[in-house]
C-alpha atoms as a PDB file:
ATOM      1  CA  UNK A   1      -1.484  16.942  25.013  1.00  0.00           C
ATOM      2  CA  UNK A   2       0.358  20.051  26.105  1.00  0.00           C
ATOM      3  CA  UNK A   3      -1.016  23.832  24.664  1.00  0.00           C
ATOM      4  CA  UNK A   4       0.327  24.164  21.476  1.00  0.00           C
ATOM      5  CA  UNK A   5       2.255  27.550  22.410  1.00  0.00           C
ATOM      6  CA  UNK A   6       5.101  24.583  24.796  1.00  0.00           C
ATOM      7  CA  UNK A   7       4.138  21.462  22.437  1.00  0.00           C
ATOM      8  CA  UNK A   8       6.883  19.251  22.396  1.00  0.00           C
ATOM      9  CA  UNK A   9       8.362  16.232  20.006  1.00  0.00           C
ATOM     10  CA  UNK A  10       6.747  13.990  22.711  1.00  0.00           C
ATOM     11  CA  UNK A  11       3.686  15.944  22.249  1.00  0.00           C
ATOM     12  CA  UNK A  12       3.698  15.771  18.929  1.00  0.00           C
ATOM     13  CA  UNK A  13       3.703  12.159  18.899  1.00  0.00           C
ATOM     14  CA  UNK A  14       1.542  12.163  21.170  1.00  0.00           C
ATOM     15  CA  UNK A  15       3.878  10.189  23.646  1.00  0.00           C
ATOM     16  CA  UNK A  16       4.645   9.884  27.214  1.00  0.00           C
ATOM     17  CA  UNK A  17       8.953  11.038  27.774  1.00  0.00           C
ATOM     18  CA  UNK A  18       9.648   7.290  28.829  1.00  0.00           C
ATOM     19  CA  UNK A  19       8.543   5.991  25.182  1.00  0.00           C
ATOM     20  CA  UNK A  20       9.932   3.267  24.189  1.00  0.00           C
ATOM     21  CA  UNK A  21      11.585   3.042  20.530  1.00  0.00           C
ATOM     22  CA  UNK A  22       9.149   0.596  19.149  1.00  0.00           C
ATOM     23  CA  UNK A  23       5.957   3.154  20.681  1.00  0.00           C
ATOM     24  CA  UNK A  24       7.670   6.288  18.911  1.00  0.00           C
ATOM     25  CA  UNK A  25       8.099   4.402  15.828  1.00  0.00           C
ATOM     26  CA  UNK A  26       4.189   3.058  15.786  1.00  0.00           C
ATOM     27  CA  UNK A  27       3.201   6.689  16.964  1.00  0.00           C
ATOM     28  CA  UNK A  28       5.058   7.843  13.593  1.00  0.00           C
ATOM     29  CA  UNK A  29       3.834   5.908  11.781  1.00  0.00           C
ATOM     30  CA  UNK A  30       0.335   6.414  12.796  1.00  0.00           C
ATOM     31  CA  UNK A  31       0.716   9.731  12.440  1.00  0.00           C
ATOM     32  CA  UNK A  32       2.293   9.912   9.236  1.00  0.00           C
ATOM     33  CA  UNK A  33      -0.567   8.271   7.607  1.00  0.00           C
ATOM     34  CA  UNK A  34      -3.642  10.113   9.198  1.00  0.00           C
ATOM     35  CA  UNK A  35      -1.758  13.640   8.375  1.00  0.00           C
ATOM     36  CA  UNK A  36      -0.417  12.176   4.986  1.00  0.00           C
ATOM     37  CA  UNK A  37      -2.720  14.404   1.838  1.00  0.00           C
ATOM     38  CA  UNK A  38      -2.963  10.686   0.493  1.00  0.00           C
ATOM     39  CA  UNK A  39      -5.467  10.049   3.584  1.00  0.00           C
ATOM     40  CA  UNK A  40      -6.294  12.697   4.476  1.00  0.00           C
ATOM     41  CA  UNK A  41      -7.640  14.916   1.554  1.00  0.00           C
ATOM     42  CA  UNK A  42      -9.523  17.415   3.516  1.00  0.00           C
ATOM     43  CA  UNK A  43      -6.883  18.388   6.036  1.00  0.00           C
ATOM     44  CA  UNK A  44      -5.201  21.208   3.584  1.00  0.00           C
ATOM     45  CA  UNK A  45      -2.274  23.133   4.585  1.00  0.00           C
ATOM     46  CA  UNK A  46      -2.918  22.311   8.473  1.00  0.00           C
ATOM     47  CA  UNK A  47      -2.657  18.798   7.473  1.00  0.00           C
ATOM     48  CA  UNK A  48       0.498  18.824   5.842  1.00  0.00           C
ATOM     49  CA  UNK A  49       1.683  20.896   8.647  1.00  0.00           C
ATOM     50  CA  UNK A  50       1.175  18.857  10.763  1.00  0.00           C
ATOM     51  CA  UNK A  51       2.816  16.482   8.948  1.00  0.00           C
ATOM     52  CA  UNK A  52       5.915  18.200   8.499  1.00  0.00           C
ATOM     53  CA  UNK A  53       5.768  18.265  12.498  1.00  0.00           C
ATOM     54  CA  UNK A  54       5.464  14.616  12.918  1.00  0.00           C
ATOM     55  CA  UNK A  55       8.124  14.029  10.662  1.00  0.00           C
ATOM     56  CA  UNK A  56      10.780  16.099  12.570  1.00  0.00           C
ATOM     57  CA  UNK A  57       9.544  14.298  15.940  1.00  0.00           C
ATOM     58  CA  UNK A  58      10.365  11.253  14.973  1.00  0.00           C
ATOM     59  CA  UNK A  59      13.808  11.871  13.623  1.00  0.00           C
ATOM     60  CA  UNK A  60      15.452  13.153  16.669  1.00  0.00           C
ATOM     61  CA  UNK A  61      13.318  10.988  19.004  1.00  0.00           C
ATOM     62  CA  UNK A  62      14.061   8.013  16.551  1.00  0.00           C
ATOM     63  CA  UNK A  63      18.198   8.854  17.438  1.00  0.00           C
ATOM     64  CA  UNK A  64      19.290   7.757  20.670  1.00  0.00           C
ATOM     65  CA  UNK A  65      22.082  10.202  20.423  1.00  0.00           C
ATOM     66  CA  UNK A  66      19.594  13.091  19.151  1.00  0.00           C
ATOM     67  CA  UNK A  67      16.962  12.481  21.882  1.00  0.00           C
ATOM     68  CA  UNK A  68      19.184  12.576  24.387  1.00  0.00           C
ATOM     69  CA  UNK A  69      20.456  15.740  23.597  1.00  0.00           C
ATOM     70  CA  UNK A  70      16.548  16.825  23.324  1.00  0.00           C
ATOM     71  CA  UNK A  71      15.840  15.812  26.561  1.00  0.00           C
ATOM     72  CA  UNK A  72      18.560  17.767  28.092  1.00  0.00           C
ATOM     73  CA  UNK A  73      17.069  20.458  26.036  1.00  0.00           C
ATOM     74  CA  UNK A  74      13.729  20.260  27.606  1.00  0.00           C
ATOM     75  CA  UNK A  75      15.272  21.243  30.942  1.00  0.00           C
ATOM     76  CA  UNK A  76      15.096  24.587  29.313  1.00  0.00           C
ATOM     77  CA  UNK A  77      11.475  25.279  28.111  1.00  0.00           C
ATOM     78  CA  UNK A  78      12.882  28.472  25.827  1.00  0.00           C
ATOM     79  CA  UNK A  79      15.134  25.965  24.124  1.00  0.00           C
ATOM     80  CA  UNK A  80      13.076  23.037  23.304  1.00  0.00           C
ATOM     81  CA  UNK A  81      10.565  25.727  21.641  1.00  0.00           C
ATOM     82  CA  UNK A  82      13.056  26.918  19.277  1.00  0.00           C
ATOM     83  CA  UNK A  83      14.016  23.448  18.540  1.00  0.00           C
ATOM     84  CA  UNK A  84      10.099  22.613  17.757  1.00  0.00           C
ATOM     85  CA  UNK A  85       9.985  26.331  15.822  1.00  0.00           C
ATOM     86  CA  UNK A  86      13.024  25.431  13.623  1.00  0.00           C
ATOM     87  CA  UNK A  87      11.768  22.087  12.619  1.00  0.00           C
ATOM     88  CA  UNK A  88       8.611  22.504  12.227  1.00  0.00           C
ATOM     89  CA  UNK A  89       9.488  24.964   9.529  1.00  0.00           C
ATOM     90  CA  UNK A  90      11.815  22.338   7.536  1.00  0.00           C
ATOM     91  CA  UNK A  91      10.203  21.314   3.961  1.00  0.00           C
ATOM     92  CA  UNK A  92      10.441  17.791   2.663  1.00  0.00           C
ATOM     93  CA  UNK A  93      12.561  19.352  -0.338  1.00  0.00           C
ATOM     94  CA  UNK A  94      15.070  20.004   2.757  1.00  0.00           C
ATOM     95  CA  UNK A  95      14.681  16.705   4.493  1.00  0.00           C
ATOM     96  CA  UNK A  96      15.862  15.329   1.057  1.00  0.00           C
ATOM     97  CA  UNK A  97      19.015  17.367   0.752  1.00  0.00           C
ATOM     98  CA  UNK A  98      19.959  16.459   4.427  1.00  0.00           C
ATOM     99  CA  UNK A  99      19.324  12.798   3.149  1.00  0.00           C
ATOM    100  CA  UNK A 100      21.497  13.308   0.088  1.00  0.00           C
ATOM    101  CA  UNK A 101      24.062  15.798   2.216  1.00  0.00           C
ATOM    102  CA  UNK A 102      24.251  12.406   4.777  1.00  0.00           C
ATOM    103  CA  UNK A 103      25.185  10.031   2.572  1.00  0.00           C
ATOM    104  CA  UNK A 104      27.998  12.210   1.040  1.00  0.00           C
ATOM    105  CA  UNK A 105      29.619  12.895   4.226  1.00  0.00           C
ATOM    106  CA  UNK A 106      29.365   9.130   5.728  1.00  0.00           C
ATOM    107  CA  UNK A 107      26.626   9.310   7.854  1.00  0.00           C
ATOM    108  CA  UNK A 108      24.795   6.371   6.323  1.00  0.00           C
ATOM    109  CA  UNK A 109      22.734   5.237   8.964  1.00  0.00           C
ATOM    110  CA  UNK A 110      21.176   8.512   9.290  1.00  0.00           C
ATOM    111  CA  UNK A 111      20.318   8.878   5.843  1.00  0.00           C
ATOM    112  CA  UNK A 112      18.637   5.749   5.977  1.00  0.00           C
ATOM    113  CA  UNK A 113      16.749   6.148   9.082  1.00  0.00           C
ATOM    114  CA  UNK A 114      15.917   9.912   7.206  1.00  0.00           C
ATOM    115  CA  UNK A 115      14.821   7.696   3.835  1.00  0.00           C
ATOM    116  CA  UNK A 116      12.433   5.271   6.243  1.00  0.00           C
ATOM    117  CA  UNK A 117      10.692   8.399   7.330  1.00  0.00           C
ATOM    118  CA  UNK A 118      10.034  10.074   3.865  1.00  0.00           C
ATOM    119  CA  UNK A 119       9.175   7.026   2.531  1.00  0.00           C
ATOM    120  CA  UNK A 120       6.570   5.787   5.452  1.00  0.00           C
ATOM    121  CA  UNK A 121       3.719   6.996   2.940  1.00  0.00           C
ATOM    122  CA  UNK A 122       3.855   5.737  -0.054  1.00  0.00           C
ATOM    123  CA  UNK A 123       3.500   8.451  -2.171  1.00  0.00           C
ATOM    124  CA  UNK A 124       6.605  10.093  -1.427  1.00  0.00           C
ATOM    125  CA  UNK A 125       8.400  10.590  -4.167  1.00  0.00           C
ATOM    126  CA  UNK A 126      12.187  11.568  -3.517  1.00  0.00           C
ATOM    127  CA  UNK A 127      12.494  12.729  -7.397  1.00  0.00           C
ATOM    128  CA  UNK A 128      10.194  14.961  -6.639  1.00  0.00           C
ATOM    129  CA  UNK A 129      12.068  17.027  -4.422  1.00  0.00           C
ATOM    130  CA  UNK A 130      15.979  16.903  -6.044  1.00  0.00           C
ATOM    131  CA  UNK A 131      17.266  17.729  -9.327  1.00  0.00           C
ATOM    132  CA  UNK A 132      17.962  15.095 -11.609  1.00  0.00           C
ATOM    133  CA  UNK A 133      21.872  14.817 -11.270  1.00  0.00           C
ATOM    134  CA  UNK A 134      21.528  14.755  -7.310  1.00  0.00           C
ATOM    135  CA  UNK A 135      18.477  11.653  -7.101  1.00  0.00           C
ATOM    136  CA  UNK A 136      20.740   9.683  -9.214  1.00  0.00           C
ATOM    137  CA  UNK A 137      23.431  10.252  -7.015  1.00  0.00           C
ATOM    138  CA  UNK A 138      21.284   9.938  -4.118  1.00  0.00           C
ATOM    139  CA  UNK A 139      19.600   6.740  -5.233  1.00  0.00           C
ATOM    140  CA  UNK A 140      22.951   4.866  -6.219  1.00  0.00           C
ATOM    141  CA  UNK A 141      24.464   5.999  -2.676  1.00  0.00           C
ATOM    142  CA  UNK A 142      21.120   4.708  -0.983  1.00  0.00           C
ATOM    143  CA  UNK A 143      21.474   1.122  -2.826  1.00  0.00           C
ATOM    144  CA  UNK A 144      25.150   1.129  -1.380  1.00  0.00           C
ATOM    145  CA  UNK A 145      24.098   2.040   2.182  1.00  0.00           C
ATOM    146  CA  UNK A 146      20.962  -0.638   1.637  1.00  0.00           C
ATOM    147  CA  UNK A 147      23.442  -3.758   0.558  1.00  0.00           C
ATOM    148  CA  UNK A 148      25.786  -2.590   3.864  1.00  0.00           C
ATOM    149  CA  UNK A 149      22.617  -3.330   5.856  1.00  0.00           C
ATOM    150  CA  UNK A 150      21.527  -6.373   4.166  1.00  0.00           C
ATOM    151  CA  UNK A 151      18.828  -4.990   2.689  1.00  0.00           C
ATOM    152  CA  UNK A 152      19.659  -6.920  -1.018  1.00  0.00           C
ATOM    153  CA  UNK A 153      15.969  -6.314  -2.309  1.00  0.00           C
ATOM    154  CA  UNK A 154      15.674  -2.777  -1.488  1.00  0.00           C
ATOM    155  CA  UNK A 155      18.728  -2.357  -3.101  1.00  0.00           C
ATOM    156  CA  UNK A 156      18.481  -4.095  -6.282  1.00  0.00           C
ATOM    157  CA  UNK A 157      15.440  -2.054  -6.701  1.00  0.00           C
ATOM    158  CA  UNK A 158      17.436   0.962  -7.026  1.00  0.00           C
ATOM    159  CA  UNK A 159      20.688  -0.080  -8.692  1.00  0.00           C
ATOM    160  CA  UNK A 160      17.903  -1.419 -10.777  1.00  0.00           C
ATOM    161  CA  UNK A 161      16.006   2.170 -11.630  1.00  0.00           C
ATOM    162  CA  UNK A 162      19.609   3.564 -12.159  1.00  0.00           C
ATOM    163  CA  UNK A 163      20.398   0.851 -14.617  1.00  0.00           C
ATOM    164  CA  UNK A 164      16.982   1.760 -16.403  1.00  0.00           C
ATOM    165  CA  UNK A 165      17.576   5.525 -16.370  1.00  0.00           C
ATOM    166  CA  UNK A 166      21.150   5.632 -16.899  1.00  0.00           C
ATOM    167  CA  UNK A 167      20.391   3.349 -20.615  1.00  0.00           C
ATOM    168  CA  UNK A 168      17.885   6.455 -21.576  1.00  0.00           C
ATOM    169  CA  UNK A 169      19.681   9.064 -23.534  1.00  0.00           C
ATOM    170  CA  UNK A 170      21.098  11.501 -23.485  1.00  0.00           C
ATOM    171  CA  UNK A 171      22.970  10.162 -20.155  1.00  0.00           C
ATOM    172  CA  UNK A 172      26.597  10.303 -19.401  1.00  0.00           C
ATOM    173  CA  UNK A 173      26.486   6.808 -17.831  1.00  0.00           C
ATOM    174  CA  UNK A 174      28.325   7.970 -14.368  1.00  0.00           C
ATOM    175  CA  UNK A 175      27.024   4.416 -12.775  1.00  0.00           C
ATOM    176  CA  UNK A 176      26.443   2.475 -15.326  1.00  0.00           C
ATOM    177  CA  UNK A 177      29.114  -0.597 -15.288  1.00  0.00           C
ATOM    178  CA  UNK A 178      29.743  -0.424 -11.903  1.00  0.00           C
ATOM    179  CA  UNK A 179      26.031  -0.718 -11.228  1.00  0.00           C
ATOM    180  CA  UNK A 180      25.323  -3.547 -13.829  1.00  0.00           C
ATOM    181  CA  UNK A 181      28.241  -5.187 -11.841  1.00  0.00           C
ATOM    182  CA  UNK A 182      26.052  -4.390  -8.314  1.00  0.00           C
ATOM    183  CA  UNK A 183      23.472  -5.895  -9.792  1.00  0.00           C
ATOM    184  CA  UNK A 184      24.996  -8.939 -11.579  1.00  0.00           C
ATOM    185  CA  UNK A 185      26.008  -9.609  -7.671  1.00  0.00           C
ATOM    186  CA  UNK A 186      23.056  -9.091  -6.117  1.00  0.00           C
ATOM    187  CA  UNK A 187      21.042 -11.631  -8.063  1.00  0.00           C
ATOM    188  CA  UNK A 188      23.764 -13.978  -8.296  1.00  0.00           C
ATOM    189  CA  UNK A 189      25.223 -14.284  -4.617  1.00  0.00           C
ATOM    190  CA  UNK A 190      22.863 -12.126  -2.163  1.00  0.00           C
ATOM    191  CA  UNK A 191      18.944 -12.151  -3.902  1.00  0.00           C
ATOM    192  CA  UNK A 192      18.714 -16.073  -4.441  1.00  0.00           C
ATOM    193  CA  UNK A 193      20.027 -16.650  -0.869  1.00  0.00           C
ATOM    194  CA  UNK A 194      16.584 -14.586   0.518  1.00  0.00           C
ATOM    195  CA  UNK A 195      14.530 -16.038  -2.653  1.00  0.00           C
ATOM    196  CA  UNK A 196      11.261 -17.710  -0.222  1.00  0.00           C
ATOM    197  CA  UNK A 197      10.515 -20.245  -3.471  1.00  0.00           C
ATOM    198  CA  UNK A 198      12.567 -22.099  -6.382  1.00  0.00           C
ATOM    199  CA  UNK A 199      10.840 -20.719  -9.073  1.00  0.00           C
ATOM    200  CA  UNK A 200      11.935 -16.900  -7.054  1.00  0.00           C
ATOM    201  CA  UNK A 201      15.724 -18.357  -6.842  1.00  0.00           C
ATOM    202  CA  UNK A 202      15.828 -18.915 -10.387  1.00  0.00           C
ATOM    203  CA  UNK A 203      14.168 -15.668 -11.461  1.00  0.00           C
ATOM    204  CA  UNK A 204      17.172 -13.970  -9.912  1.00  0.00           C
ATOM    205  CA  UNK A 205      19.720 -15.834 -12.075  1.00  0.00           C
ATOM    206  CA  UNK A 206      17.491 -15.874 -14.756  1.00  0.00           C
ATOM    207  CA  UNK A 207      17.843 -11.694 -14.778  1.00  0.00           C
ATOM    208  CA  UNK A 208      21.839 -11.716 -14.486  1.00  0.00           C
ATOM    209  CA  UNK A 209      21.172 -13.604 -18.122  1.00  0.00           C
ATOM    210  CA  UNK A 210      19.527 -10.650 -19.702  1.00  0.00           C
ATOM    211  CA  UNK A 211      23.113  -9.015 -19.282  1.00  0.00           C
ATOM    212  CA  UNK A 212      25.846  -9.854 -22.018  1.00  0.00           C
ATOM    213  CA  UNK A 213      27.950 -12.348 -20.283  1.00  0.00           C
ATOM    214  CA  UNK A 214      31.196 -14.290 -21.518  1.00  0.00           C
ATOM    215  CA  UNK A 215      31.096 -17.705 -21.909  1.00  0.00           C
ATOM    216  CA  UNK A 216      32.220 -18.507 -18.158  1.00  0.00           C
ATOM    217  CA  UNK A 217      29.939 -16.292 -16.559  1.00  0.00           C
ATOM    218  CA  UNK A 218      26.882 -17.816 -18.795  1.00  0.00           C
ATOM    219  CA  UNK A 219      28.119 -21.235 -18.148  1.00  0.00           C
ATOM    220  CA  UNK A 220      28.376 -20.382 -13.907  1.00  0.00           C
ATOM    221  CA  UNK A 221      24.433 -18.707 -13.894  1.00  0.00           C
ATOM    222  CA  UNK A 222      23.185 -21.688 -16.133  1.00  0.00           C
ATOM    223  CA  UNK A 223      25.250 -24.440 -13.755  1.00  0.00           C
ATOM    224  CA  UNK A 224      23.259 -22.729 -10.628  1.00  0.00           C
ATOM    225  CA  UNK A 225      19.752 -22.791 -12.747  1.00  0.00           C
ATOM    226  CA  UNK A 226      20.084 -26.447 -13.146  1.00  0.00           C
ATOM    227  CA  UNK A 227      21.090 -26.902  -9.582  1.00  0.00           C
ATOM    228  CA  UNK A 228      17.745 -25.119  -8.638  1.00  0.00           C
ATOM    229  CA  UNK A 229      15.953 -27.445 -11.011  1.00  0.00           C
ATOM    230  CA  UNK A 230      17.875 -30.677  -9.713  1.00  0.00           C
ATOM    231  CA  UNK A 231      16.911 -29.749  -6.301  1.00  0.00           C
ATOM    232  CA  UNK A 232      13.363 -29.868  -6.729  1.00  0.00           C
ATOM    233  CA  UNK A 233      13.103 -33.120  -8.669  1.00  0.00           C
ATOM    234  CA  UNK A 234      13.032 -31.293 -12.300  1.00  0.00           C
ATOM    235  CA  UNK A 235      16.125 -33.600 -13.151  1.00  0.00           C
ATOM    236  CA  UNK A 236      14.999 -33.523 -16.814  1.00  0.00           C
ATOM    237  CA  UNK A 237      15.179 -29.822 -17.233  1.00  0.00           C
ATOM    238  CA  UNK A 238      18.257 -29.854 -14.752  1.00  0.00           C
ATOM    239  CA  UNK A 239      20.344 -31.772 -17.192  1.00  0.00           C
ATOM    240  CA  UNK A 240      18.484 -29.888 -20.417  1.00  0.00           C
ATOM    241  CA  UNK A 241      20.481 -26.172 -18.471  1.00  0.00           C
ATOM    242  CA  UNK A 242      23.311 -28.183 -17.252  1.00  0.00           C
ATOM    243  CA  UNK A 243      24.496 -29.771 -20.604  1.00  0.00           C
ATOM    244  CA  UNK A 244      23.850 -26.073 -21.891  1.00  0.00           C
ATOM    245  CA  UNK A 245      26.223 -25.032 -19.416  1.00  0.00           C
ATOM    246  CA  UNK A 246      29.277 -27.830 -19.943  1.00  0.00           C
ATOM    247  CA  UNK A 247      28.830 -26.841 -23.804  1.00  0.00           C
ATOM    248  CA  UNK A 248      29.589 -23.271 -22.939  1.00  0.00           C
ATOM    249  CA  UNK A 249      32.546 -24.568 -20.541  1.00  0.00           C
ATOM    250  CA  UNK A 250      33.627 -28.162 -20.453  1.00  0.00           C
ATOM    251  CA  UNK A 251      35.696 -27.721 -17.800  1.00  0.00           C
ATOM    252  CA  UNK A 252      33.334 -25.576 -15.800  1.00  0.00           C
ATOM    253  CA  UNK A 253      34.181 -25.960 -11.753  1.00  0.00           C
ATOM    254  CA  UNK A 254      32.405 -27.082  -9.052  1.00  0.00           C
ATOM    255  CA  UNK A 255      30.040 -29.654 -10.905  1.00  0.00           C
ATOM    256  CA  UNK A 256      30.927 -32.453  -9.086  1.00  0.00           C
ATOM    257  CA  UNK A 257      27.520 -32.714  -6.986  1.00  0.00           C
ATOM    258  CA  UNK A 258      25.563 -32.052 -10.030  1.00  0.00           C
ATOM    259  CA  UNK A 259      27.039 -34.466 -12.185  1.00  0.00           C
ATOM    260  CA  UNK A 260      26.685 -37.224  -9.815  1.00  0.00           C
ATOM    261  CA  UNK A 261      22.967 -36.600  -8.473  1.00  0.00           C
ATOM    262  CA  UNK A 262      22.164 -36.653 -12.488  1.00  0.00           C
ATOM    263  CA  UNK A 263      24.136 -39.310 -13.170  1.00  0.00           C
ATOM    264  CA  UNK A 264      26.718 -37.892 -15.389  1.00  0.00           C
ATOM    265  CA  UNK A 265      29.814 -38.247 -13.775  1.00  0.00           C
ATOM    266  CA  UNK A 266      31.127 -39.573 -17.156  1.00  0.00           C
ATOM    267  CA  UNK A 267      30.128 -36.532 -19.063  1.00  0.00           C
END
C-alpha cells in the first residue's frame, strides 16, 4: 500500500485501480467490519478513523460516475490528496445529512447506496446521528425509495417503525394514514408475493387485519387467507375463513376458483 502522506481511495481499500465493482464492494465490506468499534474494541480513535476513511472510499469508488471523475483526479497527485483530506474528515453525523439532503432533492439511488454503507455494520444506528423530526422524515423517504427498488421487506420494516412511533404521543401524525395505507399494500399485494412459505404468505395478510378495515376490505384479506389455506390442502379451515368472508360480503368478487375447488359453487 502506498505511504500514507499520497494514500489513495484505492489504497484505502486496499485495491488495485482496475477493481472490479464486486472486489470494491467485498474490500468495503471487509474493511468496514475489522475497523468497525463493534469488532474491533481496541483500535480507539485510529480505528474509527480509519473507518471513517473506508467509508468515503467506497462511496465514490462504489459510483461509476464519481470514480470516474476520481480517476481523472488522480492524474493530479495535489488533487486526489485534497479529495482523500476532505473526506477523510467527514463524520457519520454528516454522511447522514447527505443521506437525508439526497433523498429530498431526488437523488434516491444515492441515498440508498449512502444507507447500504452506514448500515454495513450493524450497529449503526441512523437515529443516532439526526434529530427526531429529520429520521422520521428520513426513514419514511427511505421506505419510498426501498418499494421503488423492490425492496418490499426492507421497506415495510420502516413504514412499519414510523407507524409504531408516529401512534406514541405526543406526535403530530405527519405519515400516519398515508403510511398505514403503504403498509396495508405492502402486505397485501407486494410481501405475500416474496413470502418463501404458506404459513409466511398468510402472516402478511394476517397483519393488514390488525388495521380497522370496512367490511369489503376484511372480506378481500379473509377471501386471500382461505385461498392460502385451500392451496395447501387445509380445505377445512379454507372454507371455516372463506364463509367468514361471504358473511362479511355476499357478493364478494373474484371467488369463482375458490368456490368451485371447495365445492360451493351453490353458496
Amino acid at each position: 500500500m502506498s505511504n500514507t502522506t499520497h494514500q489513495t481511495y484505492y489504497d484505502v481499500l486496499d485495491l488495485e485501480r482496475d477493481a472490479s465493482q464486486p472486489e470494491i464492494k467485498k474490500a468495503f465490506r471487509r474493511l468496514a467490519k475489522k475497523y468497525h468499534p463493534d469488532t474491533n474494541r481496541s483500535g480507539g480513535q485510529n480505528a474509527s478513523r480509519r473507518l471513517k476513511e473506508v467509508i468515503a472510499a467506497y462511496r465514490v469508488l462504489s459510483n461509476e460516475r464519481e470514480r470516474a471523475r476520481y480517476d481523472v483526479l488522480m492524474q493530479s497527485a495535489p488533487g486526489v490528496e485534497e479529495e482523500v483530506r476532505r473526506n477523510k474528515a467527514r463524520t457519520l453525523k454528516e454522511y447522514a445529512e447527505d443521506l437525508l439532503n439526497d433523498l429530498l432533492n431526488g437523488s434516491g439511488e444515492q441515498a440508498l447506496r449512502t444507507y447500504d454503507e452506514l448500515t454495513a455494520s450493524e450497529s449503526f444506528e441512523l437515529e443516532e446521528h439526526l434529530d427526531l423530526k429529520d429520521y422520521l422524515d428520513c426513514i419514511f423517504l427511505l421506505a419510498e425509495q426501498m418499494e421503488r427498488h423492490d425492496r418490499f421487506r426492507e421497506a415495510a420494516a420502516l413504514y412499519e417503525e414510523l407507524y409504531e412511533r408516529e401512534k406514541e404521543p405526543p406526535r403530530q401524525r405527519y405519515f400516519f394514514e398515508e403510511v398505514e395505507a403503504r403498509i396495508k399494500k405492502l402486505y397485501s399485494r407486494k410481501l405475500p408475493r416474496d413470502a418463501r412459505t404458506a404459513e409466511e404468505e398468510i402472516a402478511c395478510y394476517e397483519r393488514i387485519l390488525n388495521f380497522d378495515l370496512d367490511k369489503s376490505e376484511k372480506a378481500f384479506i379473509l377471501k386471500k387467507i382461505a385461498e392460502v389455506f385451500c392451496r395447501i390442502g387445509q380445505e377445512d379451515r379454507s372454507r371455516e375463513i372463506f364463509s367468514q368472508a361471504l358473511e362479511l360480503k355476499p357478493g364478494l368478487k373474484g371467488t369463482a376458483t375458490i368456490r368451485e375447488s371447495l365445492g360451493m359453487e351453490d353458496a
